[in-house]
Protein backbone atom coordinates (compact mmCIF):
# COMPACT_ATOMS: atom_id res chain seq x y z
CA UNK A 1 2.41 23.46 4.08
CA UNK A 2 2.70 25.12 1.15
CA UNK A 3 2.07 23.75 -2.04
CA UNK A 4 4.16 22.92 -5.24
CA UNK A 5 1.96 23.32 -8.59
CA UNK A 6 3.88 22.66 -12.04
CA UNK A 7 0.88 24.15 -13.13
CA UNK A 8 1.11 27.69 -11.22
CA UNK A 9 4.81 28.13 -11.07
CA UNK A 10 6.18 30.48 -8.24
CA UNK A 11 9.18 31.89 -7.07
CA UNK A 12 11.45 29.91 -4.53
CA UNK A 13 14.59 30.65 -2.88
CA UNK A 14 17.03 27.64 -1.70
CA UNK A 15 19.13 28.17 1.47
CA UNK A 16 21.99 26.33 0.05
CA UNK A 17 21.44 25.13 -2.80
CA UNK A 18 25.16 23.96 -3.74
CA UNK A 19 24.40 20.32 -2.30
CA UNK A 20 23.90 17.66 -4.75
CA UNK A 21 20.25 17.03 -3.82
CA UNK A 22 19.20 20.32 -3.24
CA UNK A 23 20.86 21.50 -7.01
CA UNK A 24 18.74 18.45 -8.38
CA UNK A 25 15.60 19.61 -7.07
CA UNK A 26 16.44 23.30 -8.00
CA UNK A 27 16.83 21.68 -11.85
CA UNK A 28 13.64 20.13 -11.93
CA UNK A 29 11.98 23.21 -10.82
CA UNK A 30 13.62 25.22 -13.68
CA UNK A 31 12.85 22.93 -16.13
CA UNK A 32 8.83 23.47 -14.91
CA UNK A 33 9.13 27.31 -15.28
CA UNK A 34 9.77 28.27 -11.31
CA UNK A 35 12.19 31.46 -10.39
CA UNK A 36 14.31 29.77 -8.46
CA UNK A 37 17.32 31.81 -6.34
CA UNK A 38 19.50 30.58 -3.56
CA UNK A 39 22.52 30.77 -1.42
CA UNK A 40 25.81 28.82 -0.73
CA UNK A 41 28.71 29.72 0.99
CA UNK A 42 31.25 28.65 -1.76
CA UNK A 43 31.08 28.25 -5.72
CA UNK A 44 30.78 24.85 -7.35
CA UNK A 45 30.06 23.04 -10.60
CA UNK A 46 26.73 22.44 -9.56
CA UNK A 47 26.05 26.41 -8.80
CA UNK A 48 27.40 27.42 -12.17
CA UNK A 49 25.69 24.85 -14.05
CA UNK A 50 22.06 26.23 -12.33
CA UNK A 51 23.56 29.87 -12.96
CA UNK A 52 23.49 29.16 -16.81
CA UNK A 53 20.17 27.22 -16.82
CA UNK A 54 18.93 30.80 -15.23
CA UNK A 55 18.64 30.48 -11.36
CA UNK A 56 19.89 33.57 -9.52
CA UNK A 57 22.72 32.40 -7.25
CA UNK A 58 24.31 34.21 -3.78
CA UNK A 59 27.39 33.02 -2.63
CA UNK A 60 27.79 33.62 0.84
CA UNK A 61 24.29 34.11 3.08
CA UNK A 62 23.07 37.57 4.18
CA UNK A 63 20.04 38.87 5.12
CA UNK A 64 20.18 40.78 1.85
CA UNK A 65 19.58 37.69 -0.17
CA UNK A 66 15.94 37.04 0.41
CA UNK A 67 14.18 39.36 -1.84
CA UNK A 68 10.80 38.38 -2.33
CA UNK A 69 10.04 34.71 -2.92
CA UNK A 70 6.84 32.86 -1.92
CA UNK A 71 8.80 29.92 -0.57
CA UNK A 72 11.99 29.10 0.69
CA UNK A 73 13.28 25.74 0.95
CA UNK A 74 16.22 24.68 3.35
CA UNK A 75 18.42 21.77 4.44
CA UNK A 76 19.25 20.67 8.01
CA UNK A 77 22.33 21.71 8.08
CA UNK A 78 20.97 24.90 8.31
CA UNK A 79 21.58 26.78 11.46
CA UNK A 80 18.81 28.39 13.16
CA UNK A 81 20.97 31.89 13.58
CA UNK A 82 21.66 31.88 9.45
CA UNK A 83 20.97 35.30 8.14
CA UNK A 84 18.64 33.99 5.52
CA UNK A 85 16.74 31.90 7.49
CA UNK A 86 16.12 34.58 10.18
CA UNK A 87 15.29 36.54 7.65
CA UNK A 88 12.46 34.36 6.51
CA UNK A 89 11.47 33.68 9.68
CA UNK A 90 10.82 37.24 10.98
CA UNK A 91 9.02 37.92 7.41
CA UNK A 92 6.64 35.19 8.07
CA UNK A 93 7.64 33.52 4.69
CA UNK A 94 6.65 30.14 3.72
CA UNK A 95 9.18 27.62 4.57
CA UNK A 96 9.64 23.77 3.84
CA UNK A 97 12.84 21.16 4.09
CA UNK A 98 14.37 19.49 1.48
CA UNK A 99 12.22 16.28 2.35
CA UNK A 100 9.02 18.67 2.30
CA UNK A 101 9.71 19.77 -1.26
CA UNK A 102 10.60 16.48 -3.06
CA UNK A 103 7.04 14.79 -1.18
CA UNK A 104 5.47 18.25 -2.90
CA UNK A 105 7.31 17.34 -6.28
CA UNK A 106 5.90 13.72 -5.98
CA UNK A 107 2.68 15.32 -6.19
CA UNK A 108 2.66 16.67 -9.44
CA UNK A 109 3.34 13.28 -11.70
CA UNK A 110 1.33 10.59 -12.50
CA UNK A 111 3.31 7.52 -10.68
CA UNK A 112 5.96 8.44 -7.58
CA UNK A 113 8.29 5.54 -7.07
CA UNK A 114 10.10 5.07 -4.06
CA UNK A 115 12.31 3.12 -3.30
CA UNK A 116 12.95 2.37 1.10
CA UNK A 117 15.44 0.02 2.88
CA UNK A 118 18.39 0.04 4.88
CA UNK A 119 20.40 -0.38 2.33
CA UNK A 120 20.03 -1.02 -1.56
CA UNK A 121 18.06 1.85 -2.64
CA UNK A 122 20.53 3.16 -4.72
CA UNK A 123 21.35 0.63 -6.81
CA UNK A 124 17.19 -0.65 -6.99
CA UNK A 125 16.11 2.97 -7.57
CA UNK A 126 19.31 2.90 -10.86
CA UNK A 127 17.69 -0.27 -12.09
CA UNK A 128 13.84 0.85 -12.41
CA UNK A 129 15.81 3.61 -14.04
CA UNK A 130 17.45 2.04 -16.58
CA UNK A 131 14.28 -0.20 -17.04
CA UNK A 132 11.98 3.04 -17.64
CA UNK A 133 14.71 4.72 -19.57
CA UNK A 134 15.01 1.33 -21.98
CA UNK A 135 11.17 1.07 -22.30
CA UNK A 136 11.90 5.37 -23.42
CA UNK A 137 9.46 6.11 -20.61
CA UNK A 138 11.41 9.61 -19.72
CA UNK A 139 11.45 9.24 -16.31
CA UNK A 140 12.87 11.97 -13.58
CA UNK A 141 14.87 10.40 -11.06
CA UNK A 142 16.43 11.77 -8.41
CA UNK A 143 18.85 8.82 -6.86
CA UNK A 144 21.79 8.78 -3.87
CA UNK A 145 24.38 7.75 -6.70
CA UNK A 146 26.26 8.86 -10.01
CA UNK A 147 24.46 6.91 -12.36
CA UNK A 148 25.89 7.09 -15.74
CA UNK A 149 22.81 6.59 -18.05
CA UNK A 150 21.48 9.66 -16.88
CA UNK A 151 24.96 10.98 -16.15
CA UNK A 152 24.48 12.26 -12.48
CA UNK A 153 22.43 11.26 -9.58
CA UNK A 154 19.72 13.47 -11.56
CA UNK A 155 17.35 13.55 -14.65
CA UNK A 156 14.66 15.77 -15.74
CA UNK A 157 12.29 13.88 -17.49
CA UNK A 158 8.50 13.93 -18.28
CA UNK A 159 5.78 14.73 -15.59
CA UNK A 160 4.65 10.73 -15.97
CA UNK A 161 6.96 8.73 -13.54
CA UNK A 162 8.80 10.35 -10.45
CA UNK A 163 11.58 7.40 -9.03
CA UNK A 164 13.32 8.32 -5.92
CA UNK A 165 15.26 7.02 -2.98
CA UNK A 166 13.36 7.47 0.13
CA UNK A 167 15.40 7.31 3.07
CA UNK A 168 14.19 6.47 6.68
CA UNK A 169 16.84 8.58 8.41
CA UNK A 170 15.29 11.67 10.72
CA UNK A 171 11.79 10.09 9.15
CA UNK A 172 12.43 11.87 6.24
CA UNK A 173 10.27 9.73 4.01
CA UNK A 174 7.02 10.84 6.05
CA UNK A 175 7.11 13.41 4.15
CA UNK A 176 6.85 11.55 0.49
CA UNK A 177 3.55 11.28 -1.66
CA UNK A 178 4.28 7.61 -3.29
CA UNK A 179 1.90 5.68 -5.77
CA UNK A 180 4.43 3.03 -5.49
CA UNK A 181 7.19 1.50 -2.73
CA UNK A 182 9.58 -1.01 -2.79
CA UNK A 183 10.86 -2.04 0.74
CA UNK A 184 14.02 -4.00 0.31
CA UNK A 185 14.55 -4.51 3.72
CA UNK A 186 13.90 -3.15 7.18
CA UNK A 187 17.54 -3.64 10.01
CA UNK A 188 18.85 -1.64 12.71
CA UNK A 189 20.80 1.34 11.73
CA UNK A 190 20.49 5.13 12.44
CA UNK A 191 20.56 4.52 15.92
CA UNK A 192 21.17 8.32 16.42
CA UNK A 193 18.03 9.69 15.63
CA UNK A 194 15.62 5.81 16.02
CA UNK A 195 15.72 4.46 19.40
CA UNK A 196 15.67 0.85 18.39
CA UNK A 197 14.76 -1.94 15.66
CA UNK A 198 11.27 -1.29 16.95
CA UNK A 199 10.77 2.10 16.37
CA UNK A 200 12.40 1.81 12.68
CA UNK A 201 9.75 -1.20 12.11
CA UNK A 202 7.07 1.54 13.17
CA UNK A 203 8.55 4.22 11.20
CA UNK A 204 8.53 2.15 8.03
CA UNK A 205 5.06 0.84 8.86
CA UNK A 206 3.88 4.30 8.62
CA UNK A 207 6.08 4.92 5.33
CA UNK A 208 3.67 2.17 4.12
CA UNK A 209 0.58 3.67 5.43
CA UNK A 210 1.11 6.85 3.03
CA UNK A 211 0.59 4.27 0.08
CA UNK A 212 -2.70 5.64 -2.00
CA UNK A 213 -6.20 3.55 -0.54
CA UNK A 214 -7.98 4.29 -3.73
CA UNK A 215 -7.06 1.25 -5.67
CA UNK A 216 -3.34 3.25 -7.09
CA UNK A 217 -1.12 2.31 -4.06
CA UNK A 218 1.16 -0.73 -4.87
CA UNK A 219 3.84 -2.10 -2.35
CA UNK A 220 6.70 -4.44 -3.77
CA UNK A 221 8.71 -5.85 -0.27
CA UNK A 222 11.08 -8.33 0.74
CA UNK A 223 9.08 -11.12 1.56
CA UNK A 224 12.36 -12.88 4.09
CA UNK A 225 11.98 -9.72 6.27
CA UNK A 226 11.01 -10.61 9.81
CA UNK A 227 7.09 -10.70 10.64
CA UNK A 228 6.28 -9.83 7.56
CA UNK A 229 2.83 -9.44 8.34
CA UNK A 230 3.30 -6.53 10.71
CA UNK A 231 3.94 -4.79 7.20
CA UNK A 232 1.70 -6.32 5.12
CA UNK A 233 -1.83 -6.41 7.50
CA UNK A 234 -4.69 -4.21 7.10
CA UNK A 235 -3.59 -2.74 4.00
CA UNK A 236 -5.52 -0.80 1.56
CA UNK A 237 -3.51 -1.23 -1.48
CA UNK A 238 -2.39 -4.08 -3.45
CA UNK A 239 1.28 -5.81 -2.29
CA UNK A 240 3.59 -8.41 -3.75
CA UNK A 241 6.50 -10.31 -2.14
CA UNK A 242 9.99 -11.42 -3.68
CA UNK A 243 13.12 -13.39 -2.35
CA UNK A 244 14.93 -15.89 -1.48
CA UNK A 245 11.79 -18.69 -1.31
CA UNK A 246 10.19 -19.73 -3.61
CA UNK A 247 6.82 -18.82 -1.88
CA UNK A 248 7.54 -15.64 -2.64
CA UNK A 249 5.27 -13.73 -5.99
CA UNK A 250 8.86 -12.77 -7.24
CA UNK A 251 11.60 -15.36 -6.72
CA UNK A 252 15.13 -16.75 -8.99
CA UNK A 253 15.79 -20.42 -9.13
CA UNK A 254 18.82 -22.06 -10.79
CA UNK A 255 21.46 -18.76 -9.66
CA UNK A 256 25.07 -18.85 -11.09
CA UNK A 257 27.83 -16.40 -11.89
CA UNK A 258 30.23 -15.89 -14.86
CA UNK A 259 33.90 -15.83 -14.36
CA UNK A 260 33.93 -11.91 -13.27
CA UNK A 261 30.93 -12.70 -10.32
CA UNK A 262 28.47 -11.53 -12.24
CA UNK A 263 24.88 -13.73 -11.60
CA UNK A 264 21.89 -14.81 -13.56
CA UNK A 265 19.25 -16.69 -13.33
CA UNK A 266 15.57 -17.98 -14.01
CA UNK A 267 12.64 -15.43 -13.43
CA UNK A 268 10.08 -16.91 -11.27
CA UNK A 269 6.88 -15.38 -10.94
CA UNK A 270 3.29 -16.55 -8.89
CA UNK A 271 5.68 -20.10 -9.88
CA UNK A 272 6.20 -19.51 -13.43
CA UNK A 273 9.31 -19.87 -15.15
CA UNK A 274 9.89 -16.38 -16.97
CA UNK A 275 13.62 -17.42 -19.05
CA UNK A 276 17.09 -16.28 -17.83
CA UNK A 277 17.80 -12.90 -16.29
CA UNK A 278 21.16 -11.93 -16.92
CA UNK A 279 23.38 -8.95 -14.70
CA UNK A 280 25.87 -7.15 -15.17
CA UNK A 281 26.57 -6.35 -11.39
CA UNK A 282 28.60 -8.70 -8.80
CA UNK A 283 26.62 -9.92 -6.04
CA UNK A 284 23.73 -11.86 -5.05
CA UNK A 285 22.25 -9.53 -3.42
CA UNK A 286 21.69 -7.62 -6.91
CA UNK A 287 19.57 -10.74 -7.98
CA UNK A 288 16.95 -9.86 -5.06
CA UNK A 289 17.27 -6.07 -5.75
CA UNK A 290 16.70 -6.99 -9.50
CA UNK A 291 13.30 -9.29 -8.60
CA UNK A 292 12.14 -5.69 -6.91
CA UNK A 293 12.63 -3.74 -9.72
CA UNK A 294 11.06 -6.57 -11.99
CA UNK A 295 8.30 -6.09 -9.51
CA UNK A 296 7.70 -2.71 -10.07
CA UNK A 297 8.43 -3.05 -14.06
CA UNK A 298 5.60 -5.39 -14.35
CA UNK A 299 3.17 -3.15 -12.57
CA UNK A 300 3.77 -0.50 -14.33
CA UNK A 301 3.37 -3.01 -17.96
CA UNK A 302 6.93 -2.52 -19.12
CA UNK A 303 7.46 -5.71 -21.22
CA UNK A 304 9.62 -8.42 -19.90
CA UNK A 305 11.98 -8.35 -23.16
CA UNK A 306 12.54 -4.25 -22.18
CA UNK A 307 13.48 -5.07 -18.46
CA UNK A 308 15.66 -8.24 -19.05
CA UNK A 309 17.38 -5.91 -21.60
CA UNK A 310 18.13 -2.64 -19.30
CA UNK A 311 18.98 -5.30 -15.84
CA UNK A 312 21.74 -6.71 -18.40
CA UNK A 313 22.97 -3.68 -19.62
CA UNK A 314 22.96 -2.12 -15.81
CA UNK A 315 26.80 -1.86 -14.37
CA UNK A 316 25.81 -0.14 -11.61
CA UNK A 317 26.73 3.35 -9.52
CA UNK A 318 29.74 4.68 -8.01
CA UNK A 319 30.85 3.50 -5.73
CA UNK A 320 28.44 0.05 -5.35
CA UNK A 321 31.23 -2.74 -6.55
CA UNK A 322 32.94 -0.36 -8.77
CA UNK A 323 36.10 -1.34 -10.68
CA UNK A 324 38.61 0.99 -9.85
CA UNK A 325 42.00 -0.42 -11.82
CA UNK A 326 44.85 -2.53 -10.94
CA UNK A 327 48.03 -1.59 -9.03
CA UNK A 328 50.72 -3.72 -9.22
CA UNK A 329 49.01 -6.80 -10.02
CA UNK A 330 46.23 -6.49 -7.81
CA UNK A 331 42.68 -5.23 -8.19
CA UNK A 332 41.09 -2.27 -6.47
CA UNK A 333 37.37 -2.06 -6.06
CA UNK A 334 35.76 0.59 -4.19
CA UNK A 335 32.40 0.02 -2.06
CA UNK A 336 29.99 2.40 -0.05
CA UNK A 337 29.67 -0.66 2.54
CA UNK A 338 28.80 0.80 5.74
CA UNK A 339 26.13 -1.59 7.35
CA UNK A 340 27.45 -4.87 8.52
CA UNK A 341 24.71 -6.32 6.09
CA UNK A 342 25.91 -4.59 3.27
CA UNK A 343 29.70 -5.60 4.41
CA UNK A 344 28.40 -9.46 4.20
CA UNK A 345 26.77 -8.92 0.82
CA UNK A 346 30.13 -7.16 -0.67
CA UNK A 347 32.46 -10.07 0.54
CA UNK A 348 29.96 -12.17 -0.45
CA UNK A 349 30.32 -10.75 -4.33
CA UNK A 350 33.89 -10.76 -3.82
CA UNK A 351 34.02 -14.46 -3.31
CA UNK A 352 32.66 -14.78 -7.04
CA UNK A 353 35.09 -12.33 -8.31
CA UNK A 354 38.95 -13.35 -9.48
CA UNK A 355 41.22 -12.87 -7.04
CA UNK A 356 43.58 -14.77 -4.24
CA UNK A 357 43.61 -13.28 -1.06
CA UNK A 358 40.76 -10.83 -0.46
CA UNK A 359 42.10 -7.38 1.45
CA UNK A 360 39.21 -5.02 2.77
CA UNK A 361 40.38 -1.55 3.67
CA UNK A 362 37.48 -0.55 5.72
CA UNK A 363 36.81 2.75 7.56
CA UNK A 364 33.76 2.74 10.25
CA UNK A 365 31.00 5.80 9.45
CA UNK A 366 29.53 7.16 13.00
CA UNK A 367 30.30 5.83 16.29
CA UNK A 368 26.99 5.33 17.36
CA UNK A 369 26.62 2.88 14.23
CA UNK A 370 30.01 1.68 15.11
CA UNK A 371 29.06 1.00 19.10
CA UNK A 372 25.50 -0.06 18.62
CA UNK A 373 26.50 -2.80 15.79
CA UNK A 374 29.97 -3.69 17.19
CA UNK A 375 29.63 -7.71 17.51
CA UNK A 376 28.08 -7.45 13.77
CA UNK A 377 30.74 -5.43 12.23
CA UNK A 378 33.75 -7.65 13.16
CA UNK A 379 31.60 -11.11 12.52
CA UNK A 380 30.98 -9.66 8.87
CA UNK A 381 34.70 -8.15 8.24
CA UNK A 382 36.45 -11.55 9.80
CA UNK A 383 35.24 -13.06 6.65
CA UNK A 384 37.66 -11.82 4.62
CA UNK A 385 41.44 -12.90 4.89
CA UNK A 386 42.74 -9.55 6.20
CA UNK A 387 41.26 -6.27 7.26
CA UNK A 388 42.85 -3.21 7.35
CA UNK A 389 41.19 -0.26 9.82
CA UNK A 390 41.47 3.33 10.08
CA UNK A 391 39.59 5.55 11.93
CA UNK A 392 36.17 6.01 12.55
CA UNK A 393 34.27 8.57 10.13
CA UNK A 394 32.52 11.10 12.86
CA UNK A 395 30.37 13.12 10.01
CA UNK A 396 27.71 14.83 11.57
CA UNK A 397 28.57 13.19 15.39
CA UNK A 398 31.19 13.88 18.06
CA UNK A 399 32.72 11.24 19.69
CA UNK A 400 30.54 11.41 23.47
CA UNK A 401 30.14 7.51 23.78
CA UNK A 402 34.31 6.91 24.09
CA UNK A 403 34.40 3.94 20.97
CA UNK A 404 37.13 3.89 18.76
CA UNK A 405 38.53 1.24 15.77
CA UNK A 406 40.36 -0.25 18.15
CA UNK A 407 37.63 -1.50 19.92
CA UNK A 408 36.52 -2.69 16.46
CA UNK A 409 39.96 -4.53 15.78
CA UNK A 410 39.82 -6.08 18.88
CA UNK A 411 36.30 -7.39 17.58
CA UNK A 412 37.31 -8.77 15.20
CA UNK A 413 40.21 -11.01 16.11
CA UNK A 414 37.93 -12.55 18.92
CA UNK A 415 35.91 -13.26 16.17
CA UNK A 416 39.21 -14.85 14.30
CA UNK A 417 40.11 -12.40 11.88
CA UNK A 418 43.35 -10.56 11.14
CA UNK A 419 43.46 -7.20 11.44
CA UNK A 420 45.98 -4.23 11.14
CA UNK A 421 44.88 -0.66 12.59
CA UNK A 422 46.23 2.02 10.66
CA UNK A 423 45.60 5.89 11.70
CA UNK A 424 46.71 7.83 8.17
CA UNK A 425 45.82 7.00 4.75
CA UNK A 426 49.69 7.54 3.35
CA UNK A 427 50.73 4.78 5.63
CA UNK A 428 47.68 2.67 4.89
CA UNK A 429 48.39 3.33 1.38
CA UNK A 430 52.26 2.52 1.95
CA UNK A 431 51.13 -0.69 4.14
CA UNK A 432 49.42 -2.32 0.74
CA UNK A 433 52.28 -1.54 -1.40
CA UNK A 434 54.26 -3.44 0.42
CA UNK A 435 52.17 -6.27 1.18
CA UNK A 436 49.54 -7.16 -1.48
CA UNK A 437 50.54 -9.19 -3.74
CA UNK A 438 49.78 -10.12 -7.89
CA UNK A 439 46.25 -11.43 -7.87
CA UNK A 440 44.86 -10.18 -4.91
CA UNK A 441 41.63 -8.17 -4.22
CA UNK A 442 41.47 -5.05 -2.45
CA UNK A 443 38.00 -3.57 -1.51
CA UNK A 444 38.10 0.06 -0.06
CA UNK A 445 34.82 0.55 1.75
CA UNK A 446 32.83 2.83 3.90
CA UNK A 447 30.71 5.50 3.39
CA UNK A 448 33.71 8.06 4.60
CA UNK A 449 36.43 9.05 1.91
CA UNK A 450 38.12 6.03 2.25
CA UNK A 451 37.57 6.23 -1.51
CA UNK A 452 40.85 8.91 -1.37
CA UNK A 453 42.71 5.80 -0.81
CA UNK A 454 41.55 3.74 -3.78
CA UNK A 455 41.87 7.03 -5.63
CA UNK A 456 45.31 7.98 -4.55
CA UNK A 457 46.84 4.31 -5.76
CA UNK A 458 45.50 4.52 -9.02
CA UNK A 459 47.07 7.81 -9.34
CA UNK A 460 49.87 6.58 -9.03
C-alpha cells in the first residue's frame, strides 16, 4: 500500500471528495503541505471551503480529471465503470479507500485514538475531545458528529494525538494503526455485510490484535460485555475495564440526575473514590461512555481537575439527545437511535427528562437490521407510551427480504405497545399536532431523515 509521510508530502487526487469524511481528510492533508485535487458530481460548502484553502476541485468525473497524482484515494460508493477510477486503474496508479488513508494518517502522530463499538463512538470519541481540547492538547479529530467545540465533525490540530471513530462496518477498522482503543461494546448489527454475532466478536478481536506489542498499545473496554476474556486473553498490551460493577478498574457509585436528566456521580477507580463527576448530557449510558473516556484521559496523564471540567462542560453532538424546541407546549428532541440498544438507552434518558407522556417518532434504517433484530426493536420501542412508525429507511439496500414497518407495528403491540403507522411525514407531522399535548415529550429518532420532521415543526 502506499504510504502517507507528513514528512514527504505528495500529490493526491480524491474521487469524491464532497463527502463529509472524505473533505475532512482532504483538510488535514492541506494543512501538512499535500497537493490535493478531486472530483464530485455537484458543488457544496464543503468543496468551496477546500477550493479556498487551495485544493484543485472537478465537479463532475471524467477521465480528464486525473492529471498526474501519485495517489488517488476513493470511497465505496464508487462505481467500478467511473471515468476516474478507470482511469487510474488502466494507468497503474496507486490507489487506497477512504479507510486505507485515515489508518495511513494514524501513522504519522504520536498517539492514534480510536474509539470502536456498536454504538457510542460518537459521543465517547466528542468527550476525549473536549478533554484533550480543555487540557489545550490540540488534538485532530475526525468524529461521525457535528461537534460544536471544534465546530464540525473535524479539527486540524497538532501531529501529537490523532482521535477517531473506528467503525466495524465492511471491517473498515482493519485498516487503522491505533496506539490506543476504547471498545464500548460489541452487539449484533450490520448483519449485511457480518454473518452473525460471532463473526463481529472475531472481527473486533482482530481490531484488538492491531493494538502496538511494544509496551505503547493500551485497550480501555467495557468490562459487562459478554466473555470478556475472549477479548482480553493473550494480549500484548496493557488493558483496563469500566462499568456497571464495581469490579471493574473504572466504575460510578452513588448515580443521580438533576431535574433536566442530566447524571453525576462518584469516580471510582482500582476502588478509590475520585469526587463527583458531573454531565451535562441525559442518559446513563453517558456515565459509562464518560468512565471510557476518563480511561483514556488518565493514560494519557491529563489531570483529573482538566477532565471533570471538559465531561461537565460537554452537551453533546447533533443529533445524540439534542434539544430541538418546543411546539405547542411540548418538547421535541431529536435522536440518531437506530439499534434497539441505543433505542433502550434513549427512553431510558427520557424517563429522567420533564415531560408527561413520552411520544417516539421512530423510522427503521435497513431492512436487514429491521428483520434480523425484529423481536428487539418492538420490546425496546413498547417502552414508551406511544410510537409512531413510518417507513423503513432502505439507504444503501433494496428491499429483497419482503419486511416492512408493519411487520414492526405488529411487533410491537404483541409486545403491548401502542402504535400508529404513518407512510408520509406531512401526515405524521399533522398526526402530532393534533394529538400531543402541553408537557409531553416527543423524540424523533433513526438514523434516516426523520430529523425533517423535528425540523419541519419547529419551523413552524
Amino acid at each position: 500500500m502506499y504510504q502517507i509521510d507528513f514528512n514527504d508530502p505528495c500529490r493526491i487526487h480524491f474521487i469524491g471528495i464532497g463527502g463529509i469524511s472524505m473533505s475532512g481528510l482532504a483538510e488535514i492533508l492541506i494543512d501538512e503541505g499535500f497537493q490535493v485535487s478531486g472530483s464530485d458530481i455537484k458543488d457544496t460548502e464543503l468543496i468551496e471551503h477546500l477550493r479556498k484553502l487551495g485544493a484543485e476541485i472537478y465537479i463532475g468525473q471524467t477521465a480528464s480529471n486525473i492529471k498526474d497524482p501519485d495517489v488517488v484515494v476513493y470511497t465505496a460508493a464508487i462505481h467500478p465503470d467511473n471515468e476516474e477510477f478507470c482511469e487510474v486503474k488502466r494507468r497503474n496508479i496507486p490507489m487506497m479507500t477512504r479507510a486505507e488513508l485515515l489508518g495511513e494518517l494514524m501513522n504519522n502522530y504520536g498517539e492514534a485514538i480510536n474509539v470502536a463499538g456498536t454504538h457510542g463512538k460518537t459521543t465517547t470519541t466528542s468527550m476525549i475531545t473536549e478533554i484533550l481540547m480543555e487540557a489545550e492538547k490540540d488534538p485532530t479529530v475526525t468524529v461521525g458528529g457535528i461537534l460544536e467545540s471544534i465546530g464540525g465533525n473535524i479539527h486540524v490540530g497538532g501531529s501529537e494525538y490523532f482521535v477517531a471513530e473506528a467503525c466495524e462496518y465492511t471491517n473498515s477498522f482493519l485498516s487503522f494503526y491505533p496506539t490506543i482503543e476504547v471498545i464500548l461494546n460489541v452487539e449484533a448489527d450490520h448483519l449485511d455485510f457480518f454473518k452473525d454475532i460471532d463473526d463481529i466478536r472475531h472481527s473486533f478481536r482482530r481490531f484488538i490484535d492491531r493494538l502496538p506489542q511494544d509496551g505503547r498499545g493500551f485497550l480501555v473496554i467495557n468490562g459487562d460485555i459478554e466473555d470478556l476474556d475472549y477479548f482480553t486473553g493473550d494480549l500484548g498490551c496493557d488493558y483496563v475495564t469500566y462499568g456497571r460493577s464495581e469490579d471493574n478498574d473504572y466504575s460510578a457509585r452513588d448515580i443521580s440526575f438533576d431535574e433536566l436528566g442530566h447524571p453525576s456521580y462518584t469516580l471510582l477507580v482500582d476502588g478509590e473514590e475520585l469526587g463527583r463527576v458531573e454531565l451535562s448530557v441525559n442518559g446513563i449510558h453517558n456515565v459509562y461512555n464518560s468512565l471510557a473516556a476518563i480511561a483514556v484521559a488518565m493514560r494519557l496523564g491529563i489531570s483529573l481537575y482538566d477532565t471533570k471540567r471538559a465531561l461537565g462542560k460537554f452537551r453533546g453532538t447533533e443529533r445524540r439527545f439534542e434539544y430541538k424546541g418546543e411546539v405547542e407546549g411540548f418538547t421535541i428532541i431529536d435522536d440518531y437511535a437506530h439499534h434497539p440498544q441505543e433505542i433502550e438507552a434513549t427512553i431510558e434518558a427520557a424517563r429522567h427528562y420533564p415531560h408527561k407522556k413520552l411520544w417516539v417518532a421512530f423510522q427503521p434504517h435497513t431492512y436487514t437490521r429491521t428483520k434480523a433484530l425484529m423481536d428487539d426493536f418492538a420490546k425496546a420501542l413498547s417502552r414508551c407510551d406511544e410510537v409512531i412508525l413510518t417507513d423503513i429507511y432502505a439507504a444503501r439496500e433494496q428491499n429483497t427480504i419482503g419486511v416492512s414497518s408493519e411487520d414492526l407495528a405488529e411487533k410491537i403491540r404483541e409486545a403491548g405497545g401502542r402504535v400508529t403507522y404513518i407512510k408520509d411525514f406531512a401526515d405524521i407531522e399533522k398526526f402530532i399536532l393534533n394529538n400531543l399535548r402541553t408537557g409531553d415529550l416527543l423524540i424523533t429518532m433513526g438514523a434516516g431523515n426523520i430529523l425533517d420532521v423535528a425540523d419541519h415543526l419547529i419551523s413552524k
